[in-house]
Protein backbone atom coordinates (compact mmCIF):
# COMPACT_ATOMS: atom_id res chain seq x y z
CA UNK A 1 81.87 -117.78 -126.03
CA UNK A 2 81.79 -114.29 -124.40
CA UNK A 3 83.81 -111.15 -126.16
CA UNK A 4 84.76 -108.14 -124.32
CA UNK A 5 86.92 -105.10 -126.27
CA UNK A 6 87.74 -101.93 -124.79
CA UNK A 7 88.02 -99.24 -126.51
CA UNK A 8 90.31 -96.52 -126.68
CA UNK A 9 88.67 -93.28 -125.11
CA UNK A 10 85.48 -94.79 -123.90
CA UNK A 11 84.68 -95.92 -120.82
CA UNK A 12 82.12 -99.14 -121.84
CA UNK A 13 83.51 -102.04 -123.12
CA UNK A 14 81.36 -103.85 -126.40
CA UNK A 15 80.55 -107.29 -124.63
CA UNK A 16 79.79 -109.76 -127.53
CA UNK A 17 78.28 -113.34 -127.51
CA UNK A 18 79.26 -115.55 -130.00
CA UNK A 19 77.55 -119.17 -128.75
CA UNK A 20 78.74 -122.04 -127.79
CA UNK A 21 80.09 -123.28 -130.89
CA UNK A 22 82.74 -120.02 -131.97
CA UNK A 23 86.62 -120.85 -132.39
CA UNK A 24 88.67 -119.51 -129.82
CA UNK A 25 91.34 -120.17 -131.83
CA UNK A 26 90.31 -118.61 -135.27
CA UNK A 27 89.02 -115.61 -133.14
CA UNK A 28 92.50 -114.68 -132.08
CA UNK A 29 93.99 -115.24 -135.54
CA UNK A 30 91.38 -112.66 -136.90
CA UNK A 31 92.41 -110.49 -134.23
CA UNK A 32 95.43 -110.65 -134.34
CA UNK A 33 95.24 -110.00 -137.98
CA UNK A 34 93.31 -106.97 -137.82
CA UNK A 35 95.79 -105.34 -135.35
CA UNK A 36 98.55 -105.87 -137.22
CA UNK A 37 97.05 -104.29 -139.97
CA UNK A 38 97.29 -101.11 -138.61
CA UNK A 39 95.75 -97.68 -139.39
CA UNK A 40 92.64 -98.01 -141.66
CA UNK A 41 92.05 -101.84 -140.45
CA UNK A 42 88.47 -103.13 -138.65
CA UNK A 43 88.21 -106.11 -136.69
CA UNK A 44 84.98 -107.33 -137.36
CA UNK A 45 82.86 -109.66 -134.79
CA UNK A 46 79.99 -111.18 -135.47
CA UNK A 47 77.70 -112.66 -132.61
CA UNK A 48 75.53 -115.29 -132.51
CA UNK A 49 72.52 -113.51 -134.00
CA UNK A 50 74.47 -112.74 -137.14
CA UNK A 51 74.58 -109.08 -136.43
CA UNK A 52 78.26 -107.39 -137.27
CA UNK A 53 79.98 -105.39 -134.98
CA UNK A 54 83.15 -103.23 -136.55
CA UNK A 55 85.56 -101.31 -134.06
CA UNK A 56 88.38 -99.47 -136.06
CA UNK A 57 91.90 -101.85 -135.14
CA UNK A 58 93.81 -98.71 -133.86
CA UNK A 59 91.13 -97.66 -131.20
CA UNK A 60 91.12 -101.50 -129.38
CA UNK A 61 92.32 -101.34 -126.10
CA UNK A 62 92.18 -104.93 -124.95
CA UNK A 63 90.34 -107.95 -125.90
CA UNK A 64 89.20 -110.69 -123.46
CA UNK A 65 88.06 -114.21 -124.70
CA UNK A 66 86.27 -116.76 -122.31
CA UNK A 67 83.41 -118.68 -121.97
CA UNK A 68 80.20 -117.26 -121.00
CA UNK A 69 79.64 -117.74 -117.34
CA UNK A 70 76.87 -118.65 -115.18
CA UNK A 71 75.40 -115.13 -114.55
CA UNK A 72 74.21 -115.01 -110.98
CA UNK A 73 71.63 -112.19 -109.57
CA UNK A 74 71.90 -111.85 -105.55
CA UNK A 75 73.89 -112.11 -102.23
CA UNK A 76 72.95 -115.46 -101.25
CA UNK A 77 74.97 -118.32 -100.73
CA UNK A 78 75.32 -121.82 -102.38
């Protein structure tokens, strides 16, 4: 499963990868958690190589859950 955040101020967005086998579900419940926390929460991700990735609550933007996609290099046609 692919995570993107944006953050508030900053023009990238953190793009995380999680694996096949993360909870959509318990993802959103964790975020979801962490935002309505407030001022001094951190929503804390951690990807599929175990590293942790903490972005203060109060600077995230927008979160978008999918699945990771075929990623495709080229202008030809199938």
């Amino acid at each position: 499963m692919d995570v993107k955040i944006g953050v508030l101020h900053t023009p990238k967005e953190i793009d995380i990868d999680l694996g096949d086998e993360a909870d959509a579900d318990k993802l959103v419940a964790d975020i979801e958690a962490a935002l309505a926390g407030g001022e001094g929460k951190v929503l804390w991700v951690i990807d599929r190589r175990g590293r942790k990735v903490g972005i203060p609550a109060a600077k995230v933007a927008y979160v978008e859950i999918g699945a990771v996609a075929d990623r495709r290099v080229g202008f030809g046609s199938h």
